[in-house]
N, C-alpha and C. Protein backbone atom coordinates (compact mmCIF):
# COMPACT_ATOMS: atom_id res chain seq x y z
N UNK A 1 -20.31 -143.51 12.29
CA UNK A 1 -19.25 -142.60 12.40
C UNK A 1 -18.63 -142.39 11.02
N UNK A 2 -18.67 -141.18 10.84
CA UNK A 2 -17.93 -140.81 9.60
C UNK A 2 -16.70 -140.22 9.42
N UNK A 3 -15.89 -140.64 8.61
CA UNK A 3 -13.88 -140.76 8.49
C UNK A 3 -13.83 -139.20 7.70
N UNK A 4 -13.91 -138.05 7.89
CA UNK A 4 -13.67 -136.86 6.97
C UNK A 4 -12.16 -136.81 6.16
N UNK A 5 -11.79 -137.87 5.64
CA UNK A 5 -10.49 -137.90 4.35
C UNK A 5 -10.65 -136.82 3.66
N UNK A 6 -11.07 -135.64 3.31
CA UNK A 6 -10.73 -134.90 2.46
C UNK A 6 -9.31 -134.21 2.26
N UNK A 7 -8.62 -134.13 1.62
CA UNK A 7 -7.68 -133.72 1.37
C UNK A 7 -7.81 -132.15 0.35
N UNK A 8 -7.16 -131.46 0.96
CA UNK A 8 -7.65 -129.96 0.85
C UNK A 8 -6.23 -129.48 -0.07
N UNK A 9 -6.37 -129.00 -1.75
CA UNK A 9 -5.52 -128.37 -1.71
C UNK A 9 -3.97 -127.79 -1.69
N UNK A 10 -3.28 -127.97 -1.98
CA UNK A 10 -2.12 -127.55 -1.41
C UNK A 10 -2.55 -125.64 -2.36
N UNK A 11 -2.33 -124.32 -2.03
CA UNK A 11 -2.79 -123.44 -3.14
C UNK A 11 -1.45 -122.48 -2.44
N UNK A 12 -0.63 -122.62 -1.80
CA UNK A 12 0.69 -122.16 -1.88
C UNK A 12 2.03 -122.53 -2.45
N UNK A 13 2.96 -122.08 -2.32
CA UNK A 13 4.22 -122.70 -2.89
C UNK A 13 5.06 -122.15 -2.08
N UNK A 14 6.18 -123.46 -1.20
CA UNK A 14 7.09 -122.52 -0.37
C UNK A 14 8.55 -122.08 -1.20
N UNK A 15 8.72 -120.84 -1.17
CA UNK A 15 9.55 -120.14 -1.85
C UNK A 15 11.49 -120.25 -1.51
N UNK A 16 10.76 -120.73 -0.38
CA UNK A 16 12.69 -120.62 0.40
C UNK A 16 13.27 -121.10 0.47
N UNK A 17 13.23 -122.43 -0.40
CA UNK A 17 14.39 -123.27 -1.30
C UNK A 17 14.77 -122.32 -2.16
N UNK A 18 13.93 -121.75 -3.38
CA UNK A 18 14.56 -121.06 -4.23
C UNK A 18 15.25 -120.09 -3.66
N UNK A 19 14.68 -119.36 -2.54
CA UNK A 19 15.36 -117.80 -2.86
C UNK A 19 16.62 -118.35 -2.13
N UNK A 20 17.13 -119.50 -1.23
CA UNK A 20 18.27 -119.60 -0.63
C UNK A 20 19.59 -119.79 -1.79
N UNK A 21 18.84 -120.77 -2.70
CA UNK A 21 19.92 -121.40 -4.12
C UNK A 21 19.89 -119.74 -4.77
N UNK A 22 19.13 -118.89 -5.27
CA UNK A 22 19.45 -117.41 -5.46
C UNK A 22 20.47 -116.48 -4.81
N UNK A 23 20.29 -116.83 -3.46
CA UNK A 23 21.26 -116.06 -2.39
C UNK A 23 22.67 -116.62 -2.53
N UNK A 24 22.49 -118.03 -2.63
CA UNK A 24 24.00 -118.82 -2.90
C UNK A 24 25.12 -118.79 -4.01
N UNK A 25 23.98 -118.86 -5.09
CA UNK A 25 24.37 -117.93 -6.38
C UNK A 25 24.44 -116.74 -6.36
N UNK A 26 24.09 -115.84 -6.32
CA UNK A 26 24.36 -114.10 -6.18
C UNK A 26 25.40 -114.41 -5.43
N UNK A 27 25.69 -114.84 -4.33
CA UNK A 27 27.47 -114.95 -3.20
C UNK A 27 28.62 -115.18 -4.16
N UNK A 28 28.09 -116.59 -5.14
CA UNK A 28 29.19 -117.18 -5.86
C UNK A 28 29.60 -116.09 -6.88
N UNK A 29 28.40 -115.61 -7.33
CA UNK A 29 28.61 -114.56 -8.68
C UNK A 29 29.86 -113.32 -8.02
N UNK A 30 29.23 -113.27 -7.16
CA UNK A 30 30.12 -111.02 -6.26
C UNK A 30 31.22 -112.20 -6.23
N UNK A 31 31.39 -113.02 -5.92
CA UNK A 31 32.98 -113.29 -5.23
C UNK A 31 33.89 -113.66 -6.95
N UNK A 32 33.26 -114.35 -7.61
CA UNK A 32 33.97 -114.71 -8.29
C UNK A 32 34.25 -113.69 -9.64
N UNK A 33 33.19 -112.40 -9.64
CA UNK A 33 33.53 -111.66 -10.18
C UNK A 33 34.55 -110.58 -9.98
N UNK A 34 34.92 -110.40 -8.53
CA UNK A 34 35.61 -109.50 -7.96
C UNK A 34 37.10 -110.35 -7.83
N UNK A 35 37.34 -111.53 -7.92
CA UNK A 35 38.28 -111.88 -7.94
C UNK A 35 38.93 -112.34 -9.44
N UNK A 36 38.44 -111.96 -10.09
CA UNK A 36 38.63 -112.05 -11.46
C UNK A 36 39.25 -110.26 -11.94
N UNK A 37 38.74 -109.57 -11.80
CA UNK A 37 39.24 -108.23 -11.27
C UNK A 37 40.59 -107.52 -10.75
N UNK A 38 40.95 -108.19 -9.54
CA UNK A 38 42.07 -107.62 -8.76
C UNK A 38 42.82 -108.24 -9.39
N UNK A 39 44.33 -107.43 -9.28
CA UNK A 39 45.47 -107.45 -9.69
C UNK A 39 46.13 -106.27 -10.56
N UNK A 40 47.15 -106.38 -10.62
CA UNK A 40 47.94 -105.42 -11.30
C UNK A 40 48.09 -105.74 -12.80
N UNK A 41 48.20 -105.21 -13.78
CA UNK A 41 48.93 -105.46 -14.91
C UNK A 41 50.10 -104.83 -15.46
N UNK A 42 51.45 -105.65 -16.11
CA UNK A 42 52.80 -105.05 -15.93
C UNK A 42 52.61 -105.53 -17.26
N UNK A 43 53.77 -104.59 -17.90
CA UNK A 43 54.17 -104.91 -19.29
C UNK A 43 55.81 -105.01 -18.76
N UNK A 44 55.75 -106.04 -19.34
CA UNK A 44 57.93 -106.29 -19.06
C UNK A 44 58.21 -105.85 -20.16
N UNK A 45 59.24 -105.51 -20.00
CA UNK A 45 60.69 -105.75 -21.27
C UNK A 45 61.03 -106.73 -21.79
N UNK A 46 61.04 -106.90 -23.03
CA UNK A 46 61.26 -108.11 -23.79
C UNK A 46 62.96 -108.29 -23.93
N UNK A 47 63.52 -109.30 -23.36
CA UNK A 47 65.09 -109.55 -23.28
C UNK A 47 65.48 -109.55 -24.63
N UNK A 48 66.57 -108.39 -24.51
CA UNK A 48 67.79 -108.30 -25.98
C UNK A 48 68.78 -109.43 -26.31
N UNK A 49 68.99 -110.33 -26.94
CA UNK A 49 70.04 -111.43 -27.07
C UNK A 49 71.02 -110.33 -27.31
N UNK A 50 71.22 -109.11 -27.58
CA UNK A 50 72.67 -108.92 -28.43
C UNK A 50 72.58 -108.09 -26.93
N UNK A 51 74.03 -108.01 -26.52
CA UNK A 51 74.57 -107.21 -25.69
C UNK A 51 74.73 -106.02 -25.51
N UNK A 52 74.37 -104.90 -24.76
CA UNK A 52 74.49 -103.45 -24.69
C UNK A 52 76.09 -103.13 -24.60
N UNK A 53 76.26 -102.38 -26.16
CA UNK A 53 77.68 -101.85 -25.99
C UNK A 53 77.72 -100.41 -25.32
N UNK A 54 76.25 -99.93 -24.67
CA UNK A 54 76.64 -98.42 -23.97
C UNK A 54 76.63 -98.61 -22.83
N UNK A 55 77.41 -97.57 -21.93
CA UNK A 55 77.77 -97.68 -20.73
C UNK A 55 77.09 -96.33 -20.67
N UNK A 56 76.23 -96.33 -19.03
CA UNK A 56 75.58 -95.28 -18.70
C UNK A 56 76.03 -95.24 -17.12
N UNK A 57 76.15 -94.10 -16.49
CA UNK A 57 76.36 -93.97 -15.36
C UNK A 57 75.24 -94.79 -14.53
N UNK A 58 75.90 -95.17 -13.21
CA UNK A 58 74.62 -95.87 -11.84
C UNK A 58 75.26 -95.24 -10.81
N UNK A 59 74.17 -94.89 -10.04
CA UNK A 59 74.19 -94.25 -8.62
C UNK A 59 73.51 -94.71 -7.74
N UNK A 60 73.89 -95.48 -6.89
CA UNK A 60 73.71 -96.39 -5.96
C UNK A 60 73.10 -95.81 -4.77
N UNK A 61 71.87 -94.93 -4.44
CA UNK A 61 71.41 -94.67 -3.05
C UNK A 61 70.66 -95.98 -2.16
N UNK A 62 71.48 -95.89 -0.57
CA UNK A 62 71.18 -96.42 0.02
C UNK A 62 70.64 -95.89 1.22
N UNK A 63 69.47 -96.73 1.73
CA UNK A 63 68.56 -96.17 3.28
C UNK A 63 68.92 -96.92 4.12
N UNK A 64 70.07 -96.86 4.94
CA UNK A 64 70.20 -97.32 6.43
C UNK A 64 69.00 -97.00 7.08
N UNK A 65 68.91 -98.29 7.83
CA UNK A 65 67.90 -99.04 9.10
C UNK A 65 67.59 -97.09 10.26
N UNK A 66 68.42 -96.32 10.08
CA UNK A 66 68.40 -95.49 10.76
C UNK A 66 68.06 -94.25 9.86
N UNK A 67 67.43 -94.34 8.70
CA UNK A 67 66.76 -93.36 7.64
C UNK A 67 68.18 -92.27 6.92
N UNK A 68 69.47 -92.65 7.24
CA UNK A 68 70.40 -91.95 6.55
C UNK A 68 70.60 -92.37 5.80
N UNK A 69 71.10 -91.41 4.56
CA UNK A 69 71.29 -91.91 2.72
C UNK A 69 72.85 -91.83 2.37
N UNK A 70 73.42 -93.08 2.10
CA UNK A 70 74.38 -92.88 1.00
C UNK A 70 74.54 -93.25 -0.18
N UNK A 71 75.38 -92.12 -1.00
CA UNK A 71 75.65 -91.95 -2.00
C UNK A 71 76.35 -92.78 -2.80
N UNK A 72 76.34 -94.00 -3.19
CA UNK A 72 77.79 -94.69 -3.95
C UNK A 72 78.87 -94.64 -2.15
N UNK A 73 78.31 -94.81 -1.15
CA UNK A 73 78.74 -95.19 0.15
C UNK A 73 79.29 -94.38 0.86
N UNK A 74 78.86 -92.83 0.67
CA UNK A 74 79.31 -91.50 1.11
C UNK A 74 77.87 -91.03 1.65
N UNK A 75 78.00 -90.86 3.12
CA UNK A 75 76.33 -90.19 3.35
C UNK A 75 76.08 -88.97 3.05
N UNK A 76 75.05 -88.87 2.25
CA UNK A 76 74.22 -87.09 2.02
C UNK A 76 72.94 -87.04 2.88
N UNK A 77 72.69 -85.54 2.63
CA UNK A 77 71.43 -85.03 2.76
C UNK A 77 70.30 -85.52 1.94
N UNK A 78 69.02 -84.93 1.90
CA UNK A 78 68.05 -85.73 0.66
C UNK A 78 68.46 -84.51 -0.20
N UNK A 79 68.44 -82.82 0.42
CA UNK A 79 69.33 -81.68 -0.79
C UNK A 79 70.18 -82.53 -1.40
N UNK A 80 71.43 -82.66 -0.70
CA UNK A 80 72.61 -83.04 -1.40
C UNK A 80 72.28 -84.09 -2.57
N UNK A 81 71.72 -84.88 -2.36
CA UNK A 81 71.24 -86.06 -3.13
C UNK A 81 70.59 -85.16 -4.46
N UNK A 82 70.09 -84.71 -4.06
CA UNK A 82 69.61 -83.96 -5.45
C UNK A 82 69.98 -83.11 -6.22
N UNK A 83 71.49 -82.23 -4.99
CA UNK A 83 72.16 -81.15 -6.26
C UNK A 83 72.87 -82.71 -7.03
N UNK A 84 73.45 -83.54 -6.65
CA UNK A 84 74.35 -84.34 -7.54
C UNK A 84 73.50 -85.28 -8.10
N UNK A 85 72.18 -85.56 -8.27
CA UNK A 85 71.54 -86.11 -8.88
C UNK A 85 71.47 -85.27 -10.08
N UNK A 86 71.25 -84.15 -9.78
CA UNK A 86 70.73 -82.98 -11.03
C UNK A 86 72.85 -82.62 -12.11
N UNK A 87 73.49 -82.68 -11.19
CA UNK A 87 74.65 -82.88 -12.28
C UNK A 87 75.11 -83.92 -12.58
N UNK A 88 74.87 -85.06 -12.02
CA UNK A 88 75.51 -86.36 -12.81
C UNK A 88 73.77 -86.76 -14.22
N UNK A 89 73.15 -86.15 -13.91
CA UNK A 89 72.35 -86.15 -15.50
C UNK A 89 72.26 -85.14 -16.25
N UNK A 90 73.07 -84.09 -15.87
CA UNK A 90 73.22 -82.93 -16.87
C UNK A 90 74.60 -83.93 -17.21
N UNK A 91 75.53 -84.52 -16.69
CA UNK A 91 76.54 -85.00 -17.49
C UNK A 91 76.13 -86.29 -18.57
N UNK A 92 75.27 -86.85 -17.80
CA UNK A 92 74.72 -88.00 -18.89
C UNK A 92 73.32 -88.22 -18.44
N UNK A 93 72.71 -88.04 -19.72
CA UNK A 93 70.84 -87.97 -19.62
C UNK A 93 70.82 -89.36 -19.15
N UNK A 94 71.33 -90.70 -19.70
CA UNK A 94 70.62 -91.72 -19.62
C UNK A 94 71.18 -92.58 -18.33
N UNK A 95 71.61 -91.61 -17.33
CA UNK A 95 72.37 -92.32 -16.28
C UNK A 95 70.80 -93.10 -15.50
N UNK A 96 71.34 -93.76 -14.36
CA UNK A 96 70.38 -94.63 -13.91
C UNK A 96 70.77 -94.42 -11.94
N UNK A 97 69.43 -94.60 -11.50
CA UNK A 97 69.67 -94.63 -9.92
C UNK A 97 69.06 -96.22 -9.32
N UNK A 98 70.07 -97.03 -8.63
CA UNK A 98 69.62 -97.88 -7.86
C UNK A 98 69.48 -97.68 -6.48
N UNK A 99 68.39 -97.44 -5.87
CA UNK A 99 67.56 -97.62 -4.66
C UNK A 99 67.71 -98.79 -3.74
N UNK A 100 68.65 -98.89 -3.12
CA UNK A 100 68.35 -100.15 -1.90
C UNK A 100 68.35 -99.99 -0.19
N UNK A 101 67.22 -100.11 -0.30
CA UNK A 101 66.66 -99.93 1.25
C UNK A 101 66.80 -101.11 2.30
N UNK A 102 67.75 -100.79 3.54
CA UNK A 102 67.43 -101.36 4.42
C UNK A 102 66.03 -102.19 5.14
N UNK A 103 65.91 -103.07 5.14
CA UNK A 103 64.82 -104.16 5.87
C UNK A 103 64.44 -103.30 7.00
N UNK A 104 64.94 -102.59 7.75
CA UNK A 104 64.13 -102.31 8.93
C UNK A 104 63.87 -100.84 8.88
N UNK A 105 64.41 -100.26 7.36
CA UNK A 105 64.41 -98.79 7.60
C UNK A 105 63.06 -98.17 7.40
N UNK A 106 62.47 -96.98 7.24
CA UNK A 106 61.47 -96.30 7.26
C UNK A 106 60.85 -96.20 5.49
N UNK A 107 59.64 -96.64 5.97
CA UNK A 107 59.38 -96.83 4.08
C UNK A 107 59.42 -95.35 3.52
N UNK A 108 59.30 -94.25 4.24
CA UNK A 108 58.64 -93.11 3.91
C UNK A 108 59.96 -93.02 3.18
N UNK A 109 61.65 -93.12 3.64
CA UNK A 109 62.60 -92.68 3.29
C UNK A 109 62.58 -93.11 1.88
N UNK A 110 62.22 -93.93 1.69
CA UNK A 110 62.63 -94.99 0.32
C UNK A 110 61.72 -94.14 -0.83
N UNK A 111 60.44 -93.85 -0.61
CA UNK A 111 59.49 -93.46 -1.40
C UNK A 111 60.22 -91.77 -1.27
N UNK A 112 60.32 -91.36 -0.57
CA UNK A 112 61.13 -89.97 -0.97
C UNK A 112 62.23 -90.38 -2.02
N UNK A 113 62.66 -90.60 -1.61
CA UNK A 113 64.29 -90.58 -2.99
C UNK A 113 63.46 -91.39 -4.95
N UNK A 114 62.28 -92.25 -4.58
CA UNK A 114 61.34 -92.30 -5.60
C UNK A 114 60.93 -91.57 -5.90
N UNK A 115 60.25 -90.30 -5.06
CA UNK A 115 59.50 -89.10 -5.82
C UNK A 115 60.69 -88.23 -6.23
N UNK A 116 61.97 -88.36 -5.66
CA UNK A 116 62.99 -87.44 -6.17
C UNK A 116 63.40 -87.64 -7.60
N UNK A 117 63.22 -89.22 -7.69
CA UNK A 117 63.91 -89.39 -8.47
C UNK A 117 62.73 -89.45 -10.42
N UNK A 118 61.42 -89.41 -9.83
CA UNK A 118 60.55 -89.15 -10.83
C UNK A 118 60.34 -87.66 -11.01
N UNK A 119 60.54 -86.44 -9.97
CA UNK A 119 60.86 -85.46 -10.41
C UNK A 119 61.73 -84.85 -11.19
N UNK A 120 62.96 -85.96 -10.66
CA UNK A 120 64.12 -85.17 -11.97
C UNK A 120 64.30 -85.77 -13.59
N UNK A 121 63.37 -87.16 -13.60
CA UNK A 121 63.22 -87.86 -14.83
C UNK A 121 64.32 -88.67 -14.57
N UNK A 122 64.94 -89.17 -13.31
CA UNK A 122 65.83 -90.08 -13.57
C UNK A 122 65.59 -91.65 -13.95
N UNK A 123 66.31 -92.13 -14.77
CA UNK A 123 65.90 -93.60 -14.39
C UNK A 123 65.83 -94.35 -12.88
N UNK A 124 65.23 -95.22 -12.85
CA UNK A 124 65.79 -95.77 -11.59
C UNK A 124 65.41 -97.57 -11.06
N UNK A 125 65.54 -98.32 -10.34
CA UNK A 125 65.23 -99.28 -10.26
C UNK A 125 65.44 -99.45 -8.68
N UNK A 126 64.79 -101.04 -8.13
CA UNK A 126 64.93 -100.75 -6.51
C UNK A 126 65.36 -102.28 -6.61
N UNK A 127 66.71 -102.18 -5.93
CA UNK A 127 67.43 -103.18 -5.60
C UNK A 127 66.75 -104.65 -4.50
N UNK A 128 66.25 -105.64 -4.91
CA UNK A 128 66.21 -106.46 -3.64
C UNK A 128 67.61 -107.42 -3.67
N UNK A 129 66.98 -108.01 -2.46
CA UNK A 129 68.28 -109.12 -2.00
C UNK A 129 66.90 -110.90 -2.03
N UNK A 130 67.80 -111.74 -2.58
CA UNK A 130 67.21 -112.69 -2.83
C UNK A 130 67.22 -113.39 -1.09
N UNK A 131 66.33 -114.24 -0.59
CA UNK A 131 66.28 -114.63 0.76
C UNK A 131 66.97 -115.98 1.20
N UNK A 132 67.94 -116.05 1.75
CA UNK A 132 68.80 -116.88 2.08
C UNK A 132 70.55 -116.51 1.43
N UNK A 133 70.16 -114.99 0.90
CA UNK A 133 71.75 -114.62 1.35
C UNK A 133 72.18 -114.06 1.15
């Protein structure tokens, strides 16, 4: 009786270790390139030590929870808002508008009185409230 031991060969190579460590890498690469990516970039204002001796007008619009606007605490129209937007900066160019919107009010309201207020070149800034008070 004869034992046939031959050993034949191996004349393939299995591939699908590599291509999985390829697939794992290509995942790591998209993710970590795309998160390297997002975000915004802001340039701040660099703080003045010396004190501003000019005084410029502020106009205080506010958006009640119920989408009505007041004025420095007089309610207007979004018109009205804008004939006296347009004369309190014919009286002083460098006046300024603060924006503070109610928590439950309608975002659309808020971003209107923003596009109003980049149409007329006003300054402006948007008031928050710090949380806990």
């Amino acid at each position: 009786m004869q034992v046939q031991n031959e050993v034949k060969p191996i004349d393939t190579i299995n591939v699908t270790p590599m291509l999985d460590l390829a697939y794992v890498l290509l995942v790591v690469f998209i993710l970590m390139t795309t998160a390297s990516v997002q975000g915004l970039s802001i340039s701040m204002p660099k703080p003045s030590n010396k004190p501003s001796t000019e005084k410029h007008d502020l106009k205080i619009v506010q958006v009640v929870a119920n989408g009505s606007l007041l004025l420095n605490g007089v309610g207007v129209s979004l018109e009205e808002l804008e004939q006296q937007l347009v004369r309190a900066k014919a009286a002083d160019a460098q006046m300024s508008v603060a924006i503070k919107g109610d928590a439950s009010a309608q975002y659309a309201s808020v971003v209107a009185i923003v596009d109003l207020c980049n149409k007329l070149g006003v300054n402006m800034g948007l008031v928050t409230a710090r949380i806990g008070t």
